[in-house]
Protein backbone atom coordinates (compact mmCIF):
# COMPACT_ATOMS: atom_id res chain seq x y z
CA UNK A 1 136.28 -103.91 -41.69
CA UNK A 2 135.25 -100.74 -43.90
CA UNK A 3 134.63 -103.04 -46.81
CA UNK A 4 132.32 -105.90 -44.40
CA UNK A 5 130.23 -103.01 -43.15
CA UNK A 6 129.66 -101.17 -46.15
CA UNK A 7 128.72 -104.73 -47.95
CA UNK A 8 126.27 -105.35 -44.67
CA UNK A 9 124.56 -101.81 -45.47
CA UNK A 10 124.21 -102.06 -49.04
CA UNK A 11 122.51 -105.55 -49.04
CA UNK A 12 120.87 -104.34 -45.71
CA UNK A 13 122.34 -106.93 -43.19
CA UNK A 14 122.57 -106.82 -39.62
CA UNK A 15 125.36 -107.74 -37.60
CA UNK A 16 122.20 -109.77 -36.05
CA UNK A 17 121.55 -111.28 -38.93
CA UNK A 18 124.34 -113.38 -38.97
CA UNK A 19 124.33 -116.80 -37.61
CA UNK A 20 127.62 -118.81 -39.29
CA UNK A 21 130.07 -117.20 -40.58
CA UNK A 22 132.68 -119.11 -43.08
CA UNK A 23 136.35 -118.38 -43.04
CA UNK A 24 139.07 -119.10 -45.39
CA UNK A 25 141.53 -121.32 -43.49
CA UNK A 26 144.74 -121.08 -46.31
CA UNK A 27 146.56 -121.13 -48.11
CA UNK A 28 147.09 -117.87 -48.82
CA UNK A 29 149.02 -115.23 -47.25
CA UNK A 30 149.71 -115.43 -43.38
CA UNK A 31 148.82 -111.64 -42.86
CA UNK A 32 145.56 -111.82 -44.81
CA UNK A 33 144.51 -115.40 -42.98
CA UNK A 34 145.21 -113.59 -39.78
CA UNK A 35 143.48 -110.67 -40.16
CA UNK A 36 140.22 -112.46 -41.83
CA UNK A 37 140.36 -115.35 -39.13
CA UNK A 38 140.56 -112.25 -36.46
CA UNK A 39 137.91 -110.65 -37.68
CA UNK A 40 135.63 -113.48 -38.18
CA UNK A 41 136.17 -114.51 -34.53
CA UNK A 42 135.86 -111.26 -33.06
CA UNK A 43 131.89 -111.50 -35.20
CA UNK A 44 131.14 -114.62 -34.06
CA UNK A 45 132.21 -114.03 -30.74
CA UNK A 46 129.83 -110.70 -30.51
CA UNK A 47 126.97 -112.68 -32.13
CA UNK A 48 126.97 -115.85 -31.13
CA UNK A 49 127.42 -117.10 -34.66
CA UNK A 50 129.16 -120.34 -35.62
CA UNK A 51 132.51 -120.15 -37.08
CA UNK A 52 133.43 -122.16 -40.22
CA UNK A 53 136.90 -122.65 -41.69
CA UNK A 54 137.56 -123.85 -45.03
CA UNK A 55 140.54 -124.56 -47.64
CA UNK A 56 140.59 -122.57 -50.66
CA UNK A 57 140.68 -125.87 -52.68
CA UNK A 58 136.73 -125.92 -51.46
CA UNK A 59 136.01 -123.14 -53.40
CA UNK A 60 135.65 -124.43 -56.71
CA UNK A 61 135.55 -121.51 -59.41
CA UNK A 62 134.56 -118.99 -56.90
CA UNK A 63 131.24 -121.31 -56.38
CA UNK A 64 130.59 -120.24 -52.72
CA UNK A 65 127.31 -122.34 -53.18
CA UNK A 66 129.77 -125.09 -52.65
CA UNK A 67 130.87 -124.35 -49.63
CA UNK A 68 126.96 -124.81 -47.98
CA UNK A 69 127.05 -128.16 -49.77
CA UNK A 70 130.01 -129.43 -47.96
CA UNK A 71 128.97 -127.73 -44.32
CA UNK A 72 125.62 -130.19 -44.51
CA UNK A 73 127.83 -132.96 -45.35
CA UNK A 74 130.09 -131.87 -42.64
CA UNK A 75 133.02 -132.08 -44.38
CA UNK A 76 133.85 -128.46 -43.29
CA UNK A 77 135.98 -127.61 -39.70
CA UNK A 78 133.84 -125.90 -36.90
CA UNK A 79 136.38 -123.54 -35.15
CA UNK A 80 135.37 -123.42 -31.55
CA UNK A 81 137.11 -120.19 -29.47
CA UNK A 82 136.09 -119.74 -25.64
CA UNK A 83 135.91 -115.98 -24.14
């Protein structure tokens, strides 16, 4: 969370700011998926943002560009939580 916040204050980001928020889904390791996923709920939750998931086969060479692409085709999974 250190990491998130100091990104957010060196591009100048609000918490606010946010409105979707895109989450690696796997694979990759279970602790590291848990902990991301937890923390990208617990944002969108607070914000009201939409949560995004996505397969790290979607990221092609680190092209996160990508990623918007396939969201307007909605090829992406919306994660819906309830509070």
């Amino acid at each position: 969370m250190k990491l998130l916040l100091k990104f957010m204050n060196i591009k100048k980001i609000k918490i606010t700011d946010i409105h979707r928020i895109f989450v690696n889904l796997g694979p990759g390791k279970f602790t590291s998926l848990r902990i991301s996923l937890s923390v990208a709920k617990a944002l969108s939750l607070a914000n009201n943002a939409i949560l995004i998931g996505f397969k790290s086969k979607d990221l092609i060479n680190k092209n996160y560009k990508n990623l918007i692409k396939l969201n307007k085709n909605k090829s992406l999974i919306k994660l819906v939580y309830s509070s």
